[in-house]
Protein backbone atom coordinates (compact mmCIF):
# COMPACT_ATOMS: atom_id res chain seq x y z
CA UNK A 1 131.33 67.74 110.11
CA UNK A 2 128.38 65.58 109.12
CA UNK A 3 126.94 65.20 112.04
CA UNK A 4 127.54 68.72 113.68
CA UNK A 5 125.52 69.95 110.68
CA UNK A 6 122.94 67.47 111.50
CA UNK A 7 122.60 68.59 114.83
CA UNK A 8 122.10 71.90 113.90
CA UNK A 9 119.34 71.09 111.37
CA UNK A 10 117.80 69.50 114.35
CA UNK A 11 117.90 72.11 116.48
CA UNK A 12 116.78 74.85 113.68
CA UNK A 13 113.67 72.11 112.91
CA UNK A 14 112.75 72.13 116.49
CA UNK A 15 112.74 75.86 117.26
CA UNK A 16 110.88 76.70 113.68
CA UNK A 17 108.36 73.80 115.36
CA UNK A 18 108.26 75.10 118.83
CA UNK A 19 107.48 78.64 117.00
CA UNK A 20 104.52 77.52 115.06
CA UNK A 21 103.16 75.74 118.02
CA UNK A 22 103.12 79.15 119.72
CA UNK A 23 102.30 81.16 116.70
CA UNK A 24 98.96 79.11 116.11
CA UNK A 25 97.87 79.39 119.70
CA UNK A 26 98.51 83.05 120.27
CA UNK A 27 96.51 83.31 116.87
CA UNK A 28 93.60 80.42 118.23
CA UNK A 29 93.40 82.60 121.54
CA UNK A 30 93.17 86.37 119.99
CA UNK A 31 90.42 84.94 117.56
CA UNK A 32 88.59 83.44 120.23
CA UNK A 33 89.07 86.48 122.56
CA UNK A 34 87.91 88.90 119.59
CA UNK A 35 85.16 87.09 119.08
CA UNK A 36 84.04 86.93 122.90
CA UNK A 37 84.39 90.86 123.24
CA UNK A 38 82.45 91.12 120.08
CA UNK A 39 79.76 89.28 121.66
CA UNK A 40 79.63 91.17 125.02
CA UNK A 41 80.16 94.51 123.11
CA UNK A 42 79.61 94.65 119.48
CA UNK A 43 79.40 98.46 119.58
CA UNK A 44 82.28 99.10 121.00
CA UNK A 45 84.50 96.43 119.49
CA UNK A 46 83.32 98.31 116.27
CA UNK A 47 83.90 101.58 117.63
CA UNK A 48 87.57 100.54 118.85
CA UNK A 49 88.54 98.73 115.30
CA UNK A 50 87.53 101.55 112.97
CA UNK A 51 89.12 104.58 114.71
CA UNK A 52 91.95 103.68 113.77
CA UNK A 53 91.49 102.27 110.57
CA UNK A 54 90.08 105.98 109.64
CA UNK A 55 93.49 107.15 111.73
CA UNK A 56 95.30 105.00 109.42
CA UNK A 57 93.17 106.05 106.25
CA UNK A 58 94.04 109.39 106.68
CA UNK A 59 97.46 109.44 107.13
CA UNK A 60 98.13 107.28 104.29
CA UNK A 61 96.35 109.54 102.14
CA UNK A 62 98.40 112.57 103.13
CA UNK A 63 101.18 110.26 103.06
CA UNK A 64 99.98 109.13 99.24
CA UNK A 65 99.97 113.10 98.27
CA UNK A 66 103.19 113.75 99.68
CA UNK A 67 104.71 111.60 97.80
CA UNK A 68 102.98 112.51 95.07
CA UNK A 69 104.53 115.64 95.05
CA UNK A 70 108.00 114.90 95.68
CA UNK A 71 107.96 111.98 92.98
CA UNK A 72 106.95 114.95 90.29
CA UNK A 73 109.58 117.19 91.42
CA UNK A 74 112.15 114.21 90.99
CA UNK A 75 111.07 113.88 87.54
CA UNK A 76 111.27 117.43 87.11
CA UNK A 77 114.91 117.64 88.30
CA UNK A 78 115.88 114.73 86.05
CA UNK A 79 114.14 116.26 83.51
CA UNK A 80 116.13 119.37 83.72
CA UNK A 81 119.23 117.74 84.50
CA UNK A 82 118.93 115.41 81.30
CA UNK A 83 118.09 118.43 79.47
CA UNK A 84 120.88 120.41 80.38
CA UNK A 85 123.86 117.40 80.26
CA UNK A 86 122.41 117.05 76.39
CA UNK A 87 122.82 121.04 75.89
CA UNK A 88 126.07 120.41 77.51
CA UNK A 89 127.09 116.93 74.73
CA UNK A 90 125.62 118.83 71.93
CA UNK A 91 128.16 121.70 72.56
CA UNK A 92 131.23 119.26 72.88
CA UNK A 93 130.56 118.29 69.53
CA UNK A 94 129.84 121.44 67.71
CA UNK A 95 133.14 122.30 69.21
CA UNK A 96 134.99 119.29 68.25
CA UNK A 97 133.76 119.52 64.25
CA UNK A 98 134.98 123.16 64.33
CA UNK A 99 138.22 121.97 65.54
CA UNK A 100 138.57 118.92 63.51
C-alpha cells in the first residue's frame, strides 16, 4: 500500500509540475504578445481593453442595484415575518396565563 501511494504522489507531483510549466509559458507568451500589439497599435489595444471594462462597469452596477433592492425587500419580509411570529408567541401566552 506504501508504495502504490507513492506512486501516486509521483504522478500528482509531476502533472501539478507539467501544469506550471505550461501555465508560466502561456502567461510569458500573452505578456509578450500584449506588449507587441501595444507597440504596433497603442490606440487600438486601448480602444479594445476598455470597451469592455466600461461593458463590464456597467453591468455590475445594475447588477450592484439589483441586488440592492432585493436584499431590502428580504429584510423587509423577515422583518414582517419576525414581527408577526412574536404577535403570534405573545398571544400563546396571554392565552396560557388566562388558562392557568
Amino acid at each position: 500500500e506504501l508504495i502504490a501511494r507513492l506512486g501516486n504522489d509521483i504522478t500528482v507531483t509531476s502533472r501539478v509540475l507539467m501544469d506550471l510549466s505550461q501555465g508560466a509559458r502561456s502567461a510569458l507568451s500573452a505578456s509578450f504578445s500584449t506588449l507587441m500589439v501595444l507597440s504596433l497599435a497603442p490606440s487600438g489595444m486601448i480602444a479594445s481593453f476598455s470597451i469592455p471594462a466600461l461593458a463590464m462597469f456597467g453591468g455590475a452596477f445594475a447588477y450592484g442595484r439589483f441586488v440592492r433592492k432585493v436584499s431590502a425587500q428580504r429584510q423587509e419580509r423577515l422583518a414582517a415575518s419576525m414581527q408577526h411570529a412574536d404577535e403570534r408567541i405573545a398571544g400563546m401566552r396571554i392565552v396560557r396565563l388566562f388558562n392557568a
